[in-house]
Structures are given as C-alpha cells and as structure tokens.
PDB file of N, CA and C in Angstrom:
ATOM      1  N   UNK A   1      -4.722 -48.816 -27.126  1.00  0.00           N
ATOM      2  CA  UNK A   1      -5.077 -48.620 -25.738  1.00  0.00           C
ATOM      3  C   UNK A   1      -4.687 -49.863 -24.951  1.00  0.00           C
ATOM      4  N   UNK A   2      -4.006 -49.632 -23.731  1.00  0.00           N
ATOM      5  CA  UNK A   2      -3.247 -51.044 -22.761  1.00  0.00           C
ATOM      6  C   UNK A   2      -4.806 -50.742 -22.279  1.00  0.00           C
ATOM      7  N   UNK A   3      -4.692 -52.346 -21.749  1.00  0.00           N
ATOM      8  CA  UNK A   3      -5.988 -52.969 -20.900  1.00  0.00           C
ATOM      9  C   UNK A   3      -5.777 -53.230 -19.977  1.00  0.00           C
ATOM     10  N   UNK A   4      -5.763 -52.556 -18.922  1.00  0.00           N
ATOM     11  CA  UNK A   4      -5.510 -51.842 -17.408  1.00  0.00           C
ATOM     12  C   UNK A   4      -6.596 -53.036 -16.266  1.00  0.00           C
ATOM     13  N   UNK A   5      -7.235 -54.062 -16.638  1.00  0.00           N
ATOM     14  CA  UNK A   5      -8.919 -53.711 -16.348  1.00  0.00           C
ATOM     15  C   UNK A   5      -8.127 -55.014 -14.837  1.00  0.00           C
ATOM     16  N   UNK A   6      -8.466 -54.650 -13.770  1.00  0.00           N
ATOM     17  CA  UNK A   6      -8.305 -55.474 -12.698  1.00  0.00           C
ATOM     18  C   UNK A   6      -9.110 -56.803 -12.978  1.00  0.00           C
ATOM     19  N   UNK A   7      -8.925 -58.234 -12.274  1.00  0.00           N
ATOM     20  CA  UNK A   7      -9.539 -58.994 -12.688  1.00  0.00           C
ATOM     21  C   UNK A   7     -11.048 -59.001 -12.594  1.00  0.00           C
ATOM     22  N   UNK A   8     -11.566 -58.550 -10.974  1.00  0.00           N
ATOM     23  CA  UNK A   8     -13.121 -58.210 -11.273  1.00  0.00           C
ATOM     24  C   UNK A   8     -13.784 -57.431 -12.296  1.00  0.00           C
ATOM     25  N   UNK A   9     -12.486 -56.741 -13.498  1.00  0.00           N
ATOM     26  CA  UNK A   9     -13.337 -56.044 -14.276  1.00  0.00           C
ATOM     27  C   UNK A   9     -13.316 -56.719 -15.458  1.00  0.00           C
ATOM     28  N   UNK A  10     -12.415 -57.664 -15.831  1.00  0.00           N
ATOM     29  CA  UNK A  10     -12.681 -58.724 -16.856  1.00  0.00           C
ATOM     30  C   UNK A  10     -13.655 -59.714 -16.534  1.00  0.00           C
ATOM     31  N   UNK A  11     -13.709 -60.085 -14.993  1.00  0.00           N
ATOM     32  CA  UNK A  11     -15.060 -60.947 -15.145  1.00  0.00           C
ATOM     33  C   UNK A  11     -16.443 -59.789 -15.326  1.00  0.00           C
ATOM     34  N   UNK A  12     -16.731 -58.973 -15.008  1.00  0.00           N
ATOM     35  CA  UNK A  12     -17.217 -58.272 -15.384  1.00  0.00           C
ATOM     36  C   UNK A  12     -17.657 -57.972 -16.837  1.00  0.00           C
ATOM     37  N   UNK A  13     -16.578 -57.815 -17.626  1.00  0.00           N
ATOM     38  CA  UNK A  13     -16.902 -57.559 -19.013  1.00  0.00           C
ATOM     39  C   UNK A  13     -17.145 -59.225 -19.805  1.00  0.00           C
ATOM     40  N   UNK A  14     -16.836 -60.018 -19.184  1.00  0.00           N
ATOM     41  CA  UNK A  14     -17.307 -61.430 -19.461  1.00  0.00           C
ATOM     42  C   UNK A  14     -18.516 -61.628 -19.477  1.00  0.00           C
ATOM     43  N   UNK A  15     -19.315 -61.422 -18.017  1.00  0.00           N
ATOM     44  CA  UNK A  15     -20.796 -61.539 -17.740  1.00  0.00           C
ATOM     45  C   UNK A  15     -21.555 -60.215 -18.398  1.00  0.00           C
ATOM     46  N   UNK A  16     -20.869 -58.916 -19.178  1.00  0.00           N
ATOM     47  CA  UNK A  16     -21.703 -58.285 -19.582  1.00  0.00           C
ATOM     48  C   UNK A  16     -22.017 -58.691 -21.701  1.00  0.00           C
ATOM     49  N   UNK A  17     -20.714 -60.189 -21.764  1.00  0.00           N
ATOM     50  CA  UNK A  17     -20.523 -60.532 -23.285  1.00  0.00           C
ATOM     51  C   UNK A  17     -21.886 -61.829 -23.018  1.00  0.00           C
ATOM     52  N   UNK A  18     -21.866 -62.063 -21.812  1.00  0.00           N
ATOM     53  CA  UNK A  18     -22.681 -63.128 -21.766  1.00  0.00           C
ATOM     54  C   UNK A  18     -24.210 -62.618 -21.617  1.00  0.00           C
ATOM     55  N   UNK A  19     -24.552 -61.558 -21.372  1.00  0.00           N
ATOM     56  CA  UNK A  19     -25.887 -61.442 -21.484  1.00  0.00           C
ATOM     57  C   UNK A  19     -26.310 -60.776 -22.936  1.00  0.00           C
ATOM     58  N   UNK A  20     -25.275 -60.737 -23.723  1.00  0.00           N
ATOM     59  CA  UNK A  20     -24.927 -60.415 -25.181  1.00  0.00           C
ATOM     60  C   UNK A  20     -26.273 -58.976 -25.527  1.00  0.00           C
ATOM     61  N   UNK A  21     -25.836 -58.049 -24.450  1.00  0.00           N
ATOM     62  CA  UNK A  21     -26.407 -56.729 -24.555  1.00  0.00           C
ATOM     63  C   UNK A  21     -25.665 -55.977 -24.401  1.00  0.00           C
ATOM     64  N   UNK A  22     -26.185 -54.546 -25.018  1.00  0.00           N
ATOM     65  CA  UNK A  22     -24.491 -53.278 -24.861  1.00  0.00           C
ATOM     66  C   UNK A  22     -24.988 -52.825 -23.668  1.00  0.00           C
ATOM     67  N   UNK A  23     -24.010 -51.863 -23.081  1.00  0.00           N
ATOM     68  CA  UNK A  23     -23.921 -51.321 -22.007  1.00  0.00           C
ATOM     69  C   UNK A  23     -24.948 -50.653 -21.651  1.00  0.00           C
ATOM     70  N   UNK A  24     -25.508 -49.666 -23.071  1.00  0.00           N
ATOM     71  CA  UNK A  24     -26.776 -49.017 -22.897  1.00  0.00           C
ATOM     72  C   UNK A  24     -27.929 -49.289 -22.254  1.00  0.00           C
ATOM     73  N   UNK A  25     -28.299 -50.944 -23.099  1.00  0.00           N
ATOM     74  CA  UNK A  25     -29.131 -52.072 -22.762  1.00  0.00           C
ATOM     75  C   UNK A  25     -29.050 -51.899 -21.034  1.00  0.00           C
ATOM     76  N   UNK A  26     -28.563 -52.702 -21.116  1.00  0.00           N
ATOM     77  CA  UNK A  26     -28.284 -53.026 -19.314  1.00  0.00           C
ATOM     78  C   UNK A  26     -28.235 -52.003 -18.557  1.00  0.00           C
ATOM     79  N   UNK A  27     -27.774 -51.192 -18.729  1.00  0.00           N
ATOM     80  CA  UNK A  27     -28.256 -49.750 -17.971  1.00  0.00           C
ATOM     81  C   UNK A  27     -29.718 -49.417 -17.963  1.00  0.00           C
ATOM     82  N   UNK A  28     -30.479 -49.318 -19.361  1.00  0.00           N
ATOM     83  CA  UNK A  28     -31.875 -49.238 -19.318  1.00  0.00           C
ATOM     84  C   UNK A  28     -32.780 -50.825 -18.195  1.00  0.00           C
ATOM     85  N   UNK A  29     -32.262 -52.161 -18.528  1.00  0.00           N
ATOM     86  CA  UNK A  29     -32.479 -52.968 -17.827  1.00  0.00           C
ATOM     87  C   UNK A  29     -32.497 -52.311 -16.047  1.00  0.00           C
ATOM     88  N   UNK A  30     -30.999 -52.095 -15.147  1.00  0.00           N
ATOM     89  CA  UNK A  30     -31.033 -51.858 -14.405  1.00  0.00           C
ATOM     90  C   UNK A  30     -31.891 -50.592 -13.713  1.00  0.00           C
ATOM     91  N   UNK A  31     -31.749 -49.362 -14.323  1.00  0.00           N
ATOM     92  CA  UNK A  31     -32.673 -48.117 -13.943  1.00  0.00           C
ATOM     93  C   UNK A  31     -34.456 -48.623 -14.271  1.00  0.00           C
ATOM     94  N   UNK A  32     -34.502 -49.793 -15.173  1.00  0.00           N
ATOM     95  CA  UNK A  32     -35.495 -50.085 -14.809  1.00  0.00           C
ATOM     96  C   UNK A  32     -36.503 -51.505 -14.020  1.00  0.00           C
ATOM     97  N   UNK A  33     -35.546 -51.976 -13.279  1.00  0.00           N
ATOM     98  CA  UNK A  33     -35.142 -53.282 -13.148  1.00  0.00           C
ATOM     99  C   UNK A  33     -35.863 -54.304 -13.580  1.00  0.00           C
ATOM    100  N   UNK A  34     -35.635 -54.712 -14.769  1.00  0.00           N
ATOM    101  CA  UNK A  34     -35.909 -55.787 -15.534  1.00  0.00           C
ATOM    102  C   UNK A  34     -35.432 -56.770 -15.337  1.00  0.00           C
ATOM    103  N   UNK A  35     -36.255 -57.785 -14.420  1.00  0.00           N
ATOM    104  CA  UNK A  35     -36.020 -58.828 -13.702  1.00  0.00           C
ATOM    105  C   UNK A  35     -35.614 -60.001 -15.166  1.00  0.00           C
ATOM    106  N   UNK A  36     -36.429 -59.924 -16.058  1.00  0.00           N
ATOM    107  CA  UNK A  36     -36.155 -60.729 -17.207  1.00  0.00           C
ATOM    108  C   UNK A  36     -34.876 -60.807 -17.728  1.00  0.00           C
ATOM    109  N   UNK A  37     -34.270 -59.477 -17.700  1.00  0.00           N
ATOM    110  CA  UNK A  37     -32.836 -59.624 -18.089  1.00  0.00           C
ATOM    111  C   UNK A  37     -31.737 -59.834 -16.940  1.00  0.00           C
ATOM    112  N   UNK A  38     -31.986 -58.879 -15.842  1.00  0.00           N
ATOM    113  CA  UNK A  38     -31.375 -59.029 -14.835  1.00  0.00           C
ATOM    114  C   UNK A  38     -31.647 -60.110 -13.500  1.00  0.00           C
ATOM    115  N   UNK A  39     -31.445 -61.285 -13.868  1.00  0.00           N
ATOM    116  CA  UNK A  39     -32.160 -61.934 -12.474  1.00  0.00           C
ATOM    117  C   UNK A  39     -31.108 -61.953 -10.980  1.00  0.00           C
ATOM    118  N   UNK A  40     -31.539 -61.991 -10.334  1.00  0.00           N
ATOM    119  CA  UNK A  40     -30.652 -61.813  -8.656  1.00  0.00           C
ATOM    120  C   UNK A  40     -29.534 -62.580  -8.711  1.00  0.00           C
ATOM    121  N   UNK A  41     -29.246 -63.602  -9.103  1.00  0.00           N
ATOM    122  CA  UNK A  41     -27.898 -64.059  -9.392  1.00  0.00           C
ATOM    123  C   UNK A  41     -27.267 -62.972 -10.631  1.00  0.00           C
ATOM    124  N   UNK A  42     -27.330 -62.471 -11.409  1.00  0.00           N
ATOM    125  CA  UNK A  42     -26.926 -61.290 -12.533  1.00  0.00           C
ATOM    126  C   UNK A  42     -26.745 -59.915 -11.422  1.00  0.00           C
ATOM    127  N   UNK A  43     -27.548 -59.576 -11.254  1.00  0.00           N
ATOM    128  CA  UNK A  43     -27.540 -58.530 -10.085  1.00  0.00           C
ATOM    129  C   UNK A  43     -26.243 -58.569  -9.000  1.00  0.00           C
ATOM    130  N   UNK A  44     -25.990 -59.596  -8.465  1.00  0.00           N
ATOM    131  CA  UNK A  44     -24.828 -60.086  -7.020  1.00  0.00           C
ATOM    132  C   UNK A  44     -24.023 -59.697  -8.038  1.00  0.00           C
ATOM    133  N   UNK A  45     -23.641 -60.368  -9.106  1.00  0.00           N
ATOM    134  CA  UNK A  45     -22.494 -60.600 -10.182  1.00  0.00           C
ATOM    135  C   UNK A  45     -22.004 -59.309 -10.627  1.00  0.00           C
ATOM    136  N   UNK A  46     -23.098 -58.583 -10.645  1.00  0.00           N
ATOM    137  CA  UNK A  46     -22.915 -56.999 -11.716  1.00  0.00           C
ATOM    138  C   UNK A  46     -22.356 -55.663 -10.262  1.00  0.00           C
ATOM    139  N   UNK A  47     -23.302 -56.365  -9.169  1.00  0.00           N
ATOM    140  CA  UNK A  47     -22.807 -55.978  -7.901  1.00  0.00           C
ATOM    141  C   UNK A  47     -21.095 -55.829  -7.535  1.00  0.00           C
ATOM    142  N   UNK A  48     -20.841 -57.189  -7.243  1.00  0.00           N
ATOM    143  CA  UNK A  48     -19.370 -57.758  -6.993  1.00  0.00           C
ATOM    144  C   UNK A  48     -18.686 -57.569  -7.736  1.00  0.00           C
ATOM    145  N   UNK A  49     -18.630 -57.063  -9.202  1.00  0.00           N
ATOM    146  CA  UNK A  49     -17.604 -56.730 -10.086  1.00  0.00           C
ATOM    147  C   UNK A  49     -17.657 -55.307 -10.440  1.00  0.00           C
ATOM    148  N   UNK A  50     -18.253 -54.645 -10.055  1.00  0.00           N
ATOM    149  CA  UNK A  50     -18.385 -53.264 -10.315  1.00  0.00           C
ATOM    150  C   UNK A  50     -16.979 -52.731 -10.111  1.00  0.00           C
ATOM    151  N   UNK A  51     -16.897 -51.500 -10.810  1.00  0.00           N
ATOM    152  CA  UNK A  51     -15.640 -50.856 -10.517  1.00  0.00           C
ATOM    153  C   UNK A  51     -15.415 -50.030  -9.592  1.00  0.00           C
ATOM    154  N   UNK A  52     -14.813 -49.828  -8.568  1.00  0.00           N
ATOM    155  CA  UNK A  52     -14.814 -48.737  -7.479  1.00  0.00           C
ATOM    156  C   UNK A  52     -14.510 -47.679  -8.176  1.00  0.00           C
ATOM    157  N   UNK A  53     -14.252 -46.641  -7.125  1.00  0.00           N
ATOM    158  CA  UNK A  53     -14.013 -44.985  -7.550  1.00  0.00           C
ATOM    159  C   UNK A  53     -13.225 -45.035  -8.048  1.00  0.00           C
ATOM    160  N   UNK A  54     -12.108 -45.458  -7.932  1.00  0.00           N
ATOM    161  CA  UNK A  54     -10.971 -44.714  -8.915  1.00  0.00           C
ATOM    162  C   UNK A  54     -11.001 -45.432 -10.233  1.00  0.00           C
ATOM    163  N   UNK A  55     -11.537 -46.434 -10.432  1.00  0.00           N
ATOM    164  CA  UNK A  55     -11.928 -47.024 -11.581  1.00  0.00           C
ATOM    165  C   UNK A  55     -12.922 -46.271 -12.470  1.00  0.00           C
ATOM    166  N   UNK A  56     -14.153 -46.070 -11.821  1.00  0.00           N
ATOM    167  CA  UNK A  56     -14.928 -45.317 -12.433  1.00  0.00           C
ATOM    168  C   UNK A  56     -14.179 -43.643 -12.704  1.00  0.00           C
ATOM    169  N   UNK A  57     -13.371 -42.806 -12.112  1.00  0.00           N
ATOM    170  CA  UNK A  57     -13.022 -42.088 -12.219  1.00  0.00           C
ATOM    171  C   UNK A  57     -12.359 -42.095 -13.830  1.00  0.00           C
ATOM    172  N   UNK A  58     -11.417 -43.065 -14.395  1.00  0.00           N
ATOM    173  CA  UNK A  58     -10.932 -42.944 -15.499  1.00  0.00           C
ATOM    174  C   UNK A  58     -11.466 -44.178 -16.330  1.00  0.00           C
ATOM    175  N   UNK A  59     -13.097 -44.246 -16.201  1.00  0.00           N
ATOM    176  CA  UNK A  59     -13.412 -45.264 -17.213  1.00  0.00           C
ATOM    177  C   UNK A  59     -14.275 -44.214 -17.929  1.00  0.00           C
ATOM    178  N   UNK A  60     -14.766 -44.143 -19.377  1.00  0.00           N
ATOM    179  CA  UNK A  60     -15.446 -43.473 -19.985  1.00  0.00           C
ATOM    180  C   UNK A  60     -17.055 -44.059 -20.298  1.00  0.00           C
ATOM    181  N   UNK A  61     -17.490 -43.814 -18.718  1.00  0.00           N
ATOM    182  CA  UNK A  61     -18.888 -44.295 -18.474  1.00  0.00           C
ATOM    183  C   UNK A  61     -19.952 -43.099 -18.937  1.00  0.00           C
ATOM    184  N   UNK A  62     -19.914 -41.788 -18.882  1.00  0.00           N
ATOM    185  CA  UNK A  62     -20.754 -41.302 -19.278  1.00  0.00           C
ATOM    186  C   UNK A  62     -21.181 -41.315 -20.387  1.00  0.00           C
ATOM    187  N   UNK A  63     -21.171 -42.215 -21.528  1.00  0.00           N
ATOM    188  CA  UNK A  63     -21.745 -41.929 -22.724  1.00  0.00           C
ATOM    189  C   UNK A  63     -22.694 -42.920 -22.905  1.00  0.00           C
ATOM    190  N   UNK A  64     -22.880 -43.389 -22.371  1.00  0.00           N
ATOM    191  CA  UNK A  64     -24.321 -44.408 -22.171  1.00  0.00           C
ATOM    192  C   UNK A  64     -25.473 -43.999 -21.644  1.00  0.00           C
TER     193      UNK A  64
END
C-alpha cells in the first residue's frame, strides 16, 4: 500500500504514536472526553490535523 497521507496526516499519526493508544482507545477517550488522556493542547492538535472529506472518504475509518 503507497502512503498517500498529506503532511497534517503524518503529524497526525505521529501525535496519535505519541499518546501510544490505538485508534479505538482515543475514539472511546474522545466520545467520552477524557480529559486525562486528551488534554486541550491534544484536542487543538487532533483538531488541526484531522482529515477533511475527501480524506475521510477513502480512509478505512469505520472499523473502530
């Protein structure tokens, strides 16, 4: 698989190696906002690197 990922989405997958939780994790963190894991500087970060639509369109996010 080529690695397509724009640069906000490598920093992205950087800050999600650095809170050394899977995707699942952090999803349960965010839907439940767990300030402990997620603090407001993590939040801006997870904010600002998110993937827009057409990103999310061909990323394989639903299995989390």
């Amino acid at each position: 698989m080529i690695n397509t990922l724009r640069p906000a989405g490598v920093y992205l997958a950087i800050l999600l190696g650095h809170l050394k939780k899977d995707a699942g994790d952090v999803k349960r963190a965010l839907l439940s906002m767990d300030e402990g894991l997620l603090t407001p500087e993590c939040l801006k970060q997870l904010i600002d690197f998110a993937p827009d639509d057409d990103e999310v369109r061909v990323l394989p996010i639903d299995r989390y």
